[in-house]
N, C-alpha and C. Protein backbone atom coordinates (compact mmCIF):
# COMPACT_ATOMS: atom_id res chain seq x y z
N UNK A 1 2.22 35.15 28.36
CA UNK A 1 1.92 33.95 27.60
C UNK A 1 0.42 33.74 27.51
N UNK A 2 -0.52 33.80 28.63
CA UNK A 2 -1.81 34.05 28.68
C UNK A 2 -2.58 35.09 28.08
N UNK A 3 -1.99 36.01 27.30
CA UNK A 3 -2.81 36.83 26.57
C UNK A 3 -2.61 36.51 25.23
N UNK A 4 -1.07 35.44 24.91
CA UNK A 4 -1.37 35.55 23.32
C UNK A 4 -1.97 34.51 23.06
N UNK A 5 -2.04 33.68 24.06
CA UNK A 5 -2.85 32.24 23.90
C UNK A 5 -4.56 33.18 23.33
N UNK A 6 -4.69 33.97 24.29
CA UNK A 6 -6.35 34.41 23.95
C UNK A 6 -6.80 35.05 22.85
N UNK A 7 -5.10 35.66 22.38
CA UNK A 7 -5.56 36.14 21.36
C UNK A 7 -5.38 35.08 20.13
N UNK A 8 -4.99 34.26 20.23
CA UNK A 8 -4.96 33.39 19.03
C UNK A 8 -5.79 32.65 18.81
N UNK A 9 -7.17 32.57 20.46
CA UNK A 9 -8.11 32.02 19.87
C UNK A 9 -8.30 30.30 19.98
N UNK A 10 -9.42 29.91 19.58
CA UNK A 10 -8.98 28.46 19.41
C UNK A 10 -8.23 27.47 18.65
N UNK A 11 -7.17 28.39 17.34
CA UNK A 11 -6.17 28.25 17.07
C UNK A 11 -4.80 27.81 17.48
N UNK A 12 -5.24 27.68 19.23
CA UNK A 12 -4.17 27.93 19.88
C UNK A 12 -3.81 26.83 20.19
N UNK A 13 -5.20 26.06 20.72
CA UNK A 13 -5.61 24.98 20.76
C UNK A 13 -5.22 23.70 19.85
N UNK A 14 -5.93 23.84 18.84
CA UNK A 14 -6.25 23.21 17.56
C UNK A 14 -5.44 22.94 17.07
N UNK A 15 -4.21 23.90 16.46
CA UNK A 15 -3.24 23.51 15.60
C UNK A 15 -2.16 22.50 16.08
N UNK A 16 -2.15 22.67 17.54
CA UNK A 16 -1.29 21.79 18.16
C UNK A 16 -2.07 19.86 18.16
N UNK A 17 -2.78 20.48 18.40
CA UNK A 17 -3.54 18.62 18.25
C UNK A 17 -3.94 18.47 16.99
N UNK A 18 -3.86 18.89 16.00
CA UNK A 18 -4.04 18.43 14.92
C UNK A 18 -2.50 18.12 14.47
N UNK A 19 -1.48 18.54 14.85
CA UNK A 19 -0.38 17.90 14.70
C UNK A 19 0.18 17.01 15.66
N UNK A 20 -0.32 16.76 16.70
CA UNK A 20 -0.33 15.59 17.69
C UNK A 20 -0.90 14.46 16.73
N UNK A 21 -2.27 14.63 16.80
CA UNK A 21 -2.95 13.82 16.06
C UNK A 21 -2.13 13.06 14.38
N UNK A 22 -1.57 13.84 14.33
CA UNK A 22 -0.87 13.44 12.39
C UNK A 22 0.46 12.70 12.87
N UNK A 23 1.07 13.39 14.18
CA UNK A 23 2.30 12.64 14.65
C UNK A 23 2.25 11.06 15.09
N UNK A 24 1.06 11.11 15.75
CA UNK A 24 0.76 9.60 16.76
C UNK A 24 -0.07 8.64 15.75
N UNK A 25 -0.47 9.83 14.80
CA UNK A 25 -1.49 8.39 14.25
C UNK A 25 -0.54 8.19 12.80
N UNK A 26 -0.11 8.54 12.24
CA UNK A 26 0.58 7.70 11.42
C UNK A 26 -0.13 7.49 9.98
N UNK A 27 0.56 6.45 9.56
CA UNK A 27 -0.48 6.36 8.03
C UNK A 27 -0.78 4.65 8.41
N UNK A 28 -0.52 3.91 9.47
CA UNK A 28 -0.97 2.98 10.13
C UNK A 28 -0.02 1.73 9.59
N UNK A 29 0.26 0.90 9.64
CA UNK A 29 0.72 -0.56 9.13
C UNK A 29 -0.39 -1.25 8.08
N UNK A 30 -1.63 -0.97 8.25
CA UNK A 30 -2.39 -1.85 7.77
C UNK A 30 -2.89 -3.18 8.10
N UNK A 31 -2.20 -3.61 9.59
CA UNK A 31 -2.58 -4.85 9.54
C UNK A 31 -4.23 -5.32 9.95
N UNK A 32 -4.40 -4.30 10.45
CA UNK A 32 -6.19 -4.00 11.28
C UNK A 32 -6.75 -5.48 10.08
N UNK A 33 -6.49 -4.96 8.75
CA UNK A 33 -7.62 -5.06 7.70
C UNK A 33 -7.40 -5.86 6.62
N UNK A 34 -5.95 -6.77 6.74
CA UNK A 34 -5.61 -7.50 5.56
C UNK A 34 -6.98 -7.87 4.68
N UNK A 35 -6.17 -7.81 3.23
CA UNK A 35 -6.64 -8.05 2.32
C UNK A 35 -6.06 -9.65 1.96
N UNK A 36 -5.10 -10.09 2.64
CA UNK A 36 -4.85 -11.41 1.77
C UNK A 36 -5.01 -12.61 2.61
N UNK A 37 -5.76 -13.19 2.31
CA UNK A 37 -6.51 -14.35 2.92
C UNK A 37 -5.93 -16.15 2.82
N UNK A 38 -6.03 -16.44 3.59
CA UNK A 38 -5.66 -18.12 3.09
C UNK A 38 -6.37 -18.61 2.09
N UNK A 39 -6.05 -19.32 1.46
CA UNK A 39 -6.15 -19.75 0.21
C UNK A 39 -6.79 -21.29 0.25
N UNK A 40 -6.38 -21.79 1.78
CA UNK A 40 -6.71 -23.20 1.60
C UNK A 40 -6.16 -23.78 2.32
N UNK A 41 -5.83 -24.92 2.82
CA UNK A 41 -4.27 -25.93 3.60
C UNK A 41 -3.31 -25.50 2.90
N UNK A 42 -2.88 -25.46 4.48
CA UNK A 42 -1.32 -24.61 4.52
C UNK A 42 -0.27 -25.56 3.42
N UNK A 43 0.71 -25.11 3.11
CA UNK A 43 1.88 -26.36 2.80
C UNK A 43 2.53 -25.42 3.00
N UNK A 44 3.82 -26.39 3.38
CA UNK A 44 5.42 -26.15 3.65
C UNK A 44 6.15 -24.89 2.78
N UNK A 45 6.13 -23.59 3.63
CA UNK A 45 6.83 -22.74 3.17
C UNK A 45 5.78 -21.78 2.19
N UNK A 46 4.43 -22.01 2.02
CA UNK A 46 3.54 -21.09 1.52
C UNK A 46 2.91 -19.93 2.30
N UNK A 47 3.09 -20.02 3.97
CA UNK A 47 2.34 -19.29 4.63
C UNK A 47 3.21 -18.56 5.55
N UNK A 48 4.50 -18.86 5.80
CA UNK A 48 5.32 -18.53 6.51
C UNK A 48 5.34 -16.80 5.89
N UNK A 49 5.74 -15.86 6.67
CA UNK A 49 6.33 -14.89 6.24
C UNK A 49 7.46 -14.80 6.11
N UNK A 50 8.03 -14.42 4.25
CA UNK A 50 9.42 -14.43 3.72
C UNK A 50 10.03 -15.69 3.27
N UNK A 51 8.93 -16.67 3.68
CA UNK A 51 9.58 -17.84 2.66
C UNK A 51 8.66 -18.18 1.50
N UNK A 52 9.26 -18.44 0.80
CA UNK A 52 8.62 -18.90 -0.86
C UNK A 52 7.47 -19.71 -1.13
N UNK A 53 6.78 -19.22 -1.40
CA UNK A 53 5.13 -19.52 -1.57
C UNK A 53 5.26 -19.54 -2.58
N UNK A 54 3.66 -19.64 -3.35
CA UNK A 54 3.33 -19.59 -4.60
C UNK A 54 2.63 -17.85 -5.23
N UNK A 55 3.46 -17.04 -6.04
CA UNK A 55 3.37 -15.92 -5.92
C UNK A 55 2.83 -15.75 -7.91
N UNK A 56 1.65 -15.53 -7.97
CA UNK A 56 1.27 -15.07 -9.21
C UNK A 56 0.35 -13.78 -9.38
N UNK A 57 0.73 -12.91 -9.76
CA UNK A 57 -0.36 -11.68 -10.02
C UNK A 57 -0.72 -11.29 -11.05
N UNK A 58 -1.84 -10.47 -10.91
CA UNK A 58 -2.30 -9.53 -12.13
C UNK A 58 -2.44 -8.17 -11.73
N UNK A 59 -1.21 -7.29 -12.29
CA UNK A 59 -1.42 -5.75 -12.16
C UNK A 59 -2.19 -5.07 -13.09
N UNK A 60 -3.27 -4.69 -12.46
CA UNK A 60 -3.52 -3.57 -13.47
C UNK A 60 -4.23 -2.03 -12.92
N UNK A 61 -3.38 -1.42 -13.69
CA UNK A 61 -2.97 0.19 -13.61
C UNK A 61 -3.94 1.03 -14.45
N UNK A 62 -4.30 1.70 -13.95
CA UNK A 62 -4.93 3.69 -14.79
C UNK A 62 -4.34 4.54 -14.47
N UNK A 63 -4.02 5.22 -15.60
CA UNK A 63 -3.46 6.61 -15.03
C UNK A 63 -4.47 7.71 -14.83
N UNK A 64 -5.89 7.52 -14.96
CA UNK A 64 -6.76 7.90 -14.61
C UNK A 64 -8.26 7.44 -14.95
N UNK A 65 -9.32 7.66 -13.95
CA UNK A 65 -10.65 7.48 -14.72
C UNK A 65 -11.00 7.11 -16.08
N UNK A 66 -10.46 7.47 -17.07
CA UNK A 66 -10.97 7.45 -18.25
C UNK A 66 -9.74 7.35 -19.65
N UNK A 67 -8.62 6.95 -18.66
CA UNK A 67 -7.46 5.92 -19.22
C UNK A 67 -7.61 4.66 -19.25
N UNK A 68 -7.34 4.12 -20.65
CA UNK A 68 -7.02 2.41 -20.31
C UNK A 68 -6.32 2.17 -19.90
N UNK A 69 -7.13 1.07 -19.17
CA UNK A 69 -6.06 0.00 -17.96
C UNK A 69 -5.12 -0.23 -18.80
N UNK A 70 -3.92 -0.84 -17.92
CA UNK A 70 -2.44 -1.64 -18.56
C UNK A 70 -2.39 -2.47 -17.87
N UNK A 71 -2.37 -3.94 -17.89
CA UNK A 71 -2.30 -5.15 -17.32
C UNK A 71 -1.21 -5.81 -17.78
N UNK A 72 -0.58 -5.96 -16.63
CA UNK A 72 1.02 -7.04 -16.14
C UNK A 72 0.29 -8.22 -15.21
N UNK A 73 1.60 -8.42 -15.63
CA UNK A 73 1.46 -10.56 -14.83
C UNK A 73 2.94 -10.46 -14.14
N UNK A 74 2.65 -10.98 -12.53
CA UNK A 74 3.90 -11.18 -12.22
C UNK A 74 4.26 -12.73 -11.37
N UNK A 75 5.10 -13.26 -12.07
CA UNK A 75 5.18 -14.73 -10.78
C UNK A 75 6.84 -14.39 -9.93
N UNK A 76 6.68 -15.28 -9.17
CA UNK A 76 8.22 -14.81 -8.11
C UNK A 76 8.42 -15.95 -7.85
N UNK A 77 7.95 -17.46 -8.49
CA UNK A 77 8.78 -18.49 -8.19
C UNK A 77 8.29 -19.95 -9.45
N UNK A 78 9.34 -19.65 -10.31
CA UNK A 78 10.37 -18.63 -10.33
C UNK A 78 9.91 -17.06 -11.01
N UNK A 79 10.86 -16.50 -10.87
CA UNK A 79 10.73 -14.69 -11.34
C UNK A 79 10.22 -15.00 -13.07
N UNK A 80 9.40 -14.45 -13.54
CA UNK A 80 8.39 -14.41 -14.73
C UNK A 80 7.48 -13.10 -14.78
N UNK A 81 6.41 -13.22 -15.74
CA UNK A 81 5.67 -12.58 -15.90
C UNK A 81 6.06 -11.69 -17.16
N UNK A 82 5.30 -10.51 -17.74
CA UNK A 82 5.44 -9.60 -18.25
C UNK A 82 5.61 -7.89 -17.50
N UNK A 83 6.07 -8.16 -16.29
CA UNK A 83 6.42 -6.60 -15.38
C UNK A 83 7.96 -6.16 -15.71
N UNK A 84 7.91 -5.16 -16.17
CA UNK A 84 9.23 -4.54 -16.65
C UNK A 84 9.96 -4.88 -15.73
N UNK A 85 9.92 -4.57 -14.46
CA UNK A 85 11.23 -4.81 -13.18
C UNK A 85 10.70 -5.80 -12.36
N UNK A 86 10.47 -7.15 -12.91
CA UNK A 86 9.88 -8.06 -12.07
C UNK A 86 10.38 -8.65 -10.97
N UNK A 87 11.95 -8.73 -11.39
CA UNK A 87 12.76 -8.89 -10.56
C UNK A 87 13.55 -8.42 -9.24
N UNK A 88 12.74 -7.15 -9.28
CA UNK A 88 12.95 -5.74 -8.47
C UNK A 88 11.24 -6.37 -7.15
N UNK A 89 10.26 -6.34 -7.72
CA UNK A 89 9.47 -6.69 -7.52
C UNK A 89 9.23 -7.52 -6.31
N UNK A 90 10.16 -9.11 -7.30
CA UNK A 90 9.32 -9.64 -6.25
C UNK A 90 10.65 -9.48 -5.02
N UNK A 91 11.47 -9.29 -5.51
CA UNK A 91 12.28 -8.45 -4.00
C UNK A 91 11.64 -8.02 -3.15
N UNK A 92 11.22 -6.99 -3.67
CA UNK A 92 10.30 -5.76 -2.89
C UNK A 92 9.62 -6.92 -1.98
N UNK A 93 8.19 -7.88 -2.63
CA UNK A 93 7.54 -8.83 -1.66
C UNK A 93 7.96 -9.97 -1.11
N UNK A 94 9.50 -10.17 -1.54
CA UNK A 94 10.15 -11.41 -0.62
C UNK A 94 10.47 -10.66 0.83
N UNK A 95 10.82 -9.16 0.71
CA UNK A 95 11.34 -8.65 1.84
C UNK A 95 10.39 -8.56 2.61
N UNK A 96 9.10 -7.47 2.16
CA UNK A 96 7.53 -7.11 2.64
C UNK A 96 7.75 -8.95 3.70
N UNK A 97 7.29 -9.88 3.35
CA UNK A 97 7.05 -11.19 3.61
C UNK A 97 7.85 -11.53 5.06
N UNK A 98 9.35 -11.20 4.60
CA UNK A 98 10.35 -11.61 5.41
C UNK A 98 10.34 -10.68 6.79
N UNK A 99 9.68 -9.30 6.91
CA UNK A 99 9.70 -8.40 7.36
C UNK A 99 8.09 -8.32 8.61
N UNK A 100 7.67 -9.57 7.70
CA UNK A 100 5.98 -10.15 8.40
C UNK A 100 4.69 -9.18 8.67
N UNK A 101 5.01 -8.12 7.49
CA UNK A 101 4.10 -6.97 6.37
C UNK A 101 3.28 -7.51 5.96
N UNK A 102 2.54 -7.18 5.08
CA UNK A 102 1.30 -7.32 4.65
C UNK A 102 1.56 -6.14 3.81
N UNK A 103 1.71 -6.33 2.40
CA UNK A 103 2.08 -5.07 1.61
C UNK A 103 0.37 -4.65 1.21
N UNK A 104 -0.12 -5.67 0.77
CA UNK A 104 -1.13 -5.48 0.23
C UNK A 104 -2.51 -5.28 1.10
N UNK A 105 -2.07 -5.30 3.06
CA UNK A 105 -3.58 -4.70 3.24
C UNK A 105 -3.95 -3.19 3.48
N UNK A 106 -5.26 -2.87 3.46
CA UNK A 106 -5.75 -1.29 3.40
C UNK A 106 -5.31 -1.01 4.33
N UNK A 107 -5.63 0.64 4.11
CA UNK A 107 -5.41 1.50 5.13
C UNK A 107 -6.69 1.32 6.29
N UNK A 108 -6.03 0.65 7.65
CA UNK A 108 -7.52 0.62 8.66
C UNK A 108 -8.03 1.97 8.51
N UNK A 109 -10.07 1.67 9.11
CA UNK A 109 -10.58 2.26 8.49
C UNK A 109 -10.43 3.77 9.97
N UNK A 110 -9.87 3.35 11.45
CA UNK A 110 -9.44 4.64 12.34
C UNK A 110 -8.44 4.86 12.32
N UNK A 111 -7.28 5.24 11.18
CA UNK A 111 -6.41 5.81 10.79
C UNK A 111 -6.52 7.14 10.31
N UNK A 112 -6.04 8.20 10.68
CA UNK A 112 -5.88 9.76 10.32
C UNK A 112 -4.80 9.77 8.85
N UNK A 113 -5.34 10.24 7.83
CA UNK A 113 -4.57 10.37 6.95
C UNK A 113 -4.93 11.46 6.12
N UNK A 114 -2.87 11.92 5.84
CA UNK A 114 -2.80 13.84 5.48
C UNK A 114 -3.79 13.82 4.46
N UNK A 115 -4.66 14.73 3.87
CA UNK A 115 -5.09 14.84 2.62
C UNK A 115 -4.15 15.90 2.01
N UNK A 116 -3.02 14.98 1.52
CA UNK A 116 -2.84 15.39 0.02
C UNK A 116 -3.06 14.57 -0.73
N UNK A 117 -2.85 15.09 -1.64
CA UNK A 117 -3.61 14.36 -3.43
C UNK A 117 -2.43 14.12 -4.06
N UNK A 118 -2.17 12.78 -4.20
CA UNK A 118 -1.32 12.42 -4.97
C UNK A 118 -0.86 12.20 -6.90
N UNK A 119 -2.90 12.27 -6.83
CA UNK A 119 -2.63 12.22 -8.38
C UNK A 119 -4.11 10.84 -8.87
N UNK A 120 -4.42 10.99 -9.82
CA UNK A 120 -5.49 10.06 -10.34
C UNK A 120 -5.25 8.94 -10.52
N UNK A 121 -4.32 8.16 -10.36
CA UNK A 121 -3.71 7.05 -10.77
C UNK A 121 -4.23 5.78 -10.01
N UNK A 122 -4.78 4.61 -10.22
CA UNK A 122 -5.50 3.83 -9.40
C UNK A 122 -4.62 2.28 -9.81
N UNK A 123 -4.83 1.53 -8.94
CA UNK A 123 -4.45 0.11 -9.28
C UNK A 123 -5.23 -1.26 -8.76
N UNK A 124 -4.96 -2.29 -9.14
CA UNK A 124 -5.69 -3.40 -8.58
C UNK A 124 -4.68 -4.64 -8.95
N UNK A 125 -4.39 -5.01 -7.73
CA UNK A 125 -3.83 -5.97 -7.76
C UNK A 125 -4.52 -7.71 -7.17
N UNK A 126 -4.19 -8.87 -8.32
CA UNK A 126 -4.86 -10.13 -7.63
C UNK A 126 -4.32 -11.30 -7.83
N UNK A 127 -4.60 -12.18 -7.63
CA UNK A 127 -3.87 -13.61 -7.34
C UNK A 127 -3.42 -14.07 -6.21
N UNK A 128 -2.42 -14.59 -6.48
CA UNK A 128 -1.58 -15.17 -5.02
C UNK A 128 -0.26 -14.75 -4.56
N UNK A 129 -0.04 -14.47 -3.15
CA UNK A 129 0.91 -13.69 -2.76
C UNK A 129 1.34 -14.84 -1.93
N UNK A 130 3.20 -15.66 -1.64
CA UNK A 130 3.24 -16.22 -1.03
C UNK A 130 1.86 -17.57 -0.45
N UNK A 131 1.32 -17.58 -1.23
CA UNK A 131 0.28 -18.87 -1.18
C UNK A 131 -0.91 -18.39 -0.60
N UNK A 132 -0.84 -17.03 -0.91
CA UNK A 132 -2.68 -16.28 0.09
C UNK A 132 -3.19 -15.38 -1.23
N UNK A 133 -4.18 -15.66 -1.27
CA UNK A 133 -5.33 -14.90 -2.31
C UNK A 133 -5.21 -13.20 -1.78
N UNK A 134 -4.80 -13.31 -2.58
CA UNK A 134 -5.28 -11.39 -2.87
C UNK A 134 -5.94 -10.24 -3.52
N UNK A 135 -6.76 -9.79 -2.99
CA UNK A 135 -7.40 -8.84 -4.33
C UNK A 135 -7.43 -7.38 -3.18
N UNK A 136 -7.10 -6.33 -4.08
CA UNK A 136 -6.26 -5.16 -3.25
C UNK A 136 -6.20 -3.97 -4.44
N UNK A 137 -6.85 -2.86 -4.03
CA UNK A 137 -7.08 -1.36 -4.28
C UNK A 137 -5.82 -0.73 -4.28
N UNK A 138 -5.56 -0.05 -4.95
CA UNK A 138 -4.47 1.19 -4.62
C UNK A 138 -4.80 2.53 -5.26
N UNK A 139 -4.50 3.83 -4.24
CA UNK A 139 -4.61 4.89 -5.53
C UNK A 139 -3.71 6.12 -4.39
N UNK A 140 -3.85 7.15 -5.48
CA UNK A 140 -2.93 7.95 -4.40
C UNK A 140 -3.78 9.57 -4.30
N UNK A 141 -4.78 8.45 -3.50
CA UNK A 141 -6.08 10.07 -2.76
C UNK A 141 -5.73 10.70 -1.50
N UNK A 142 -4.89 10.00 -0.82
CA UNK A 142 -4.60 10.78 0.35
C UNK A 142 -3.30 10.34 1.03
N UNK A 143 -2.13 10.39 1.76
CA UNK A 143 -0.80 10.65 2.79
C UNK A 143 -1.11 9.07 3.36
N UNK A 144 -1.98 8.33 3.34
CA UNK A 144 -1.94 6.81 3.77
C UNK A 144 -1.88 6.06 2.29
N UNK A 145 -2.59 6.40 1.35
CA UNK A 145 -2.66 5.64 0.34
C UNK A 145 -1.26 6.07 -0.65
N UNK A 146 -0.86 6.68 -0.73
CA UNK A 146 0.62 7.40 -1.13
C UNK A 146 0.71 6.63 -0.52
N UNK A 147 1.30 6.32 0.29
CA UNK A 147 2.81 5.41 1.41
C UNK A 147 2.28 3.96 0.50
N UNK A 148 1.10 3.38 0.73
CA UNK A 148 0.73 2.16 0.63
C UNK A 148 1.28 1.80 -1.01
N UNK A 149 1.34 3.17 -1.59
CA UNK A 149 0.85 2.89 -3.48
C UNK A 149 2.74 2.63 -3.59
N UNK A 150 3.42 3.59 -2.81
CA UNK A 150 5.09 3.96 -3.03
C UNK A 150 5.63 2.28 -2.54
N UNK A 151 5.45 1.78 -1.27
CA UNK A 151 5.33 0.15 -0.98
C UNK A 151 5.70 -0.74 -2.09
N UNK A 152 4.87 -0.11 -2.97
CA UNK A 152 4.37 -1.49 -3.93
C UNK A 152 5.27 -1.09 -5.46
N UNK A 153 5.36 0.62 -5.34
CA UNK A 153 5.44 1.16 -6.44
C UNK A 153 6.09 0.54 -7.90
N UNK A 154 7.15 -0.33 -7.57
CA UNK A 154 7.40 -1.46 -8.75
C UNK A 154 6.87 -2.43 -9.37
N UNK A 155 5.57 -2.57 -8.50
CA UNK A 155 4.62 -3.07 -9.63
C UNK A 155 3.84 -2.17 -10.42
N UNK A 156 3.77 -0.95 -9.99
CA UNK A 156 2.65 0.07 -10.61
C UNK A 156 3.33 0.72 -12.17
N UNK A 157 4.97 0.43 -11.94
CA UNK A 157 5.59 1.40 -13.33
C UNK A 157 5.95 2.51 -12.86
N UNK A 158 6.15 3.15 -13.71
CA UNK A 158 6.87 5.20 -12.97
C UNK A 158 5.39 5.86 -13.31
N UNK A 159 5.32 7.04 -12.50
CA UNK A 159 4.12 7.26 -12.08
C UNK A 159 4.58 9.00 -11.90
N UNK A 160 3.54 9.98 -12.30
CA UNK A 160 4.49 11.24 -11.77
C UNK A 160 4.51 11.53 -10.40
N UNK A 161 5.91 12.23 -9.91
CA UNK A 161 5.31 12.50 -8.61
C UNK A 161 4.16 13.09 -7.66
N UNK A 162 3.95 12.75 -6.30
CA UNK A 162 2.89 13.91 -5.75
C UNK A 162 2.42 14.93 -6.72
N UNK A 163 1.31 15.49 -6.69
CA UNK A 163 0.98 16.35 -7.73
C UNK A 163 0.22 17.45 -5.95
């Protein structure tokens, strides 16, 4: 066992903690770094996680650099806006809420994340989430921001897969 270790070098080493490292660290929760902030005095049922706040957004999407944006509006109380599956939506962030997530904060900044490339596609999302101001990045440059972008992915539209 001691000679093929030597012959493999510091390979032998390495490859194993670099998959330690990808196992333990994760693509993180995000909570290190929220992006969505209080808004102001609390009221009844705006701040709680998973109960009904005041929920209005503005999506807007590129499918790349030098694509025009596409801008959606979404509210969740009641369900509105112009988002094709709005109703899918604000599911998605009644649960995120109920679940006491934070859909919308970054990836902390000592988080290990895979580099794959998901594709050029960027987003920005803002307004109010459950009664907290939000303004929030998305794109899919690397194995943390994928997870974060897939999260949300019913506000973004269909998107191609991983590339």
């Amino acid at each position: 066992m001691r000679q093929s270790l030597t012959r493999l070098g510091p390979a032998a080493v390495a490859i194993p903690g670099i998959a330690a490292a990808l196992l333990l660290g994760g693509c993180g929760s995000g909570q290190d770094n929220a992006t969505v902030k209080p808004s102001g005095p609390s009221t009844p049922g705006s701040s709680a996680p998973g109960r009904a706040g005041k929920t209005r957004l503005t999506i807007t999407v590129r499918d790349s650099q030098t694509a025009q944006a596409k801008t959606r509006t979404l509210t969740c109380d009641p369900v509105g806006g112009d988002l094709a599956k709005a109703k899918e939506a604000c599911a998605a962030l009644t649960a995120a809420g109920a679940a006491g997530q934070d859909p919308f904060a970054p990836t902390p900044k000592n988080v290990m994340c895979t580099q794959i490339y998901g594709g050029p596609e960027t987003a920005t999302v803002t307004g109010t989430w459950n009664g907290k101001k939000v303004d929030s990045t998305f794109s899919r440059k690397n194995g943390c921001e994928i997870k974060r972008w897939g999260t949300l992915g019913v506000l973004f539209g269909p998107h191609p897969p991983v590339r």
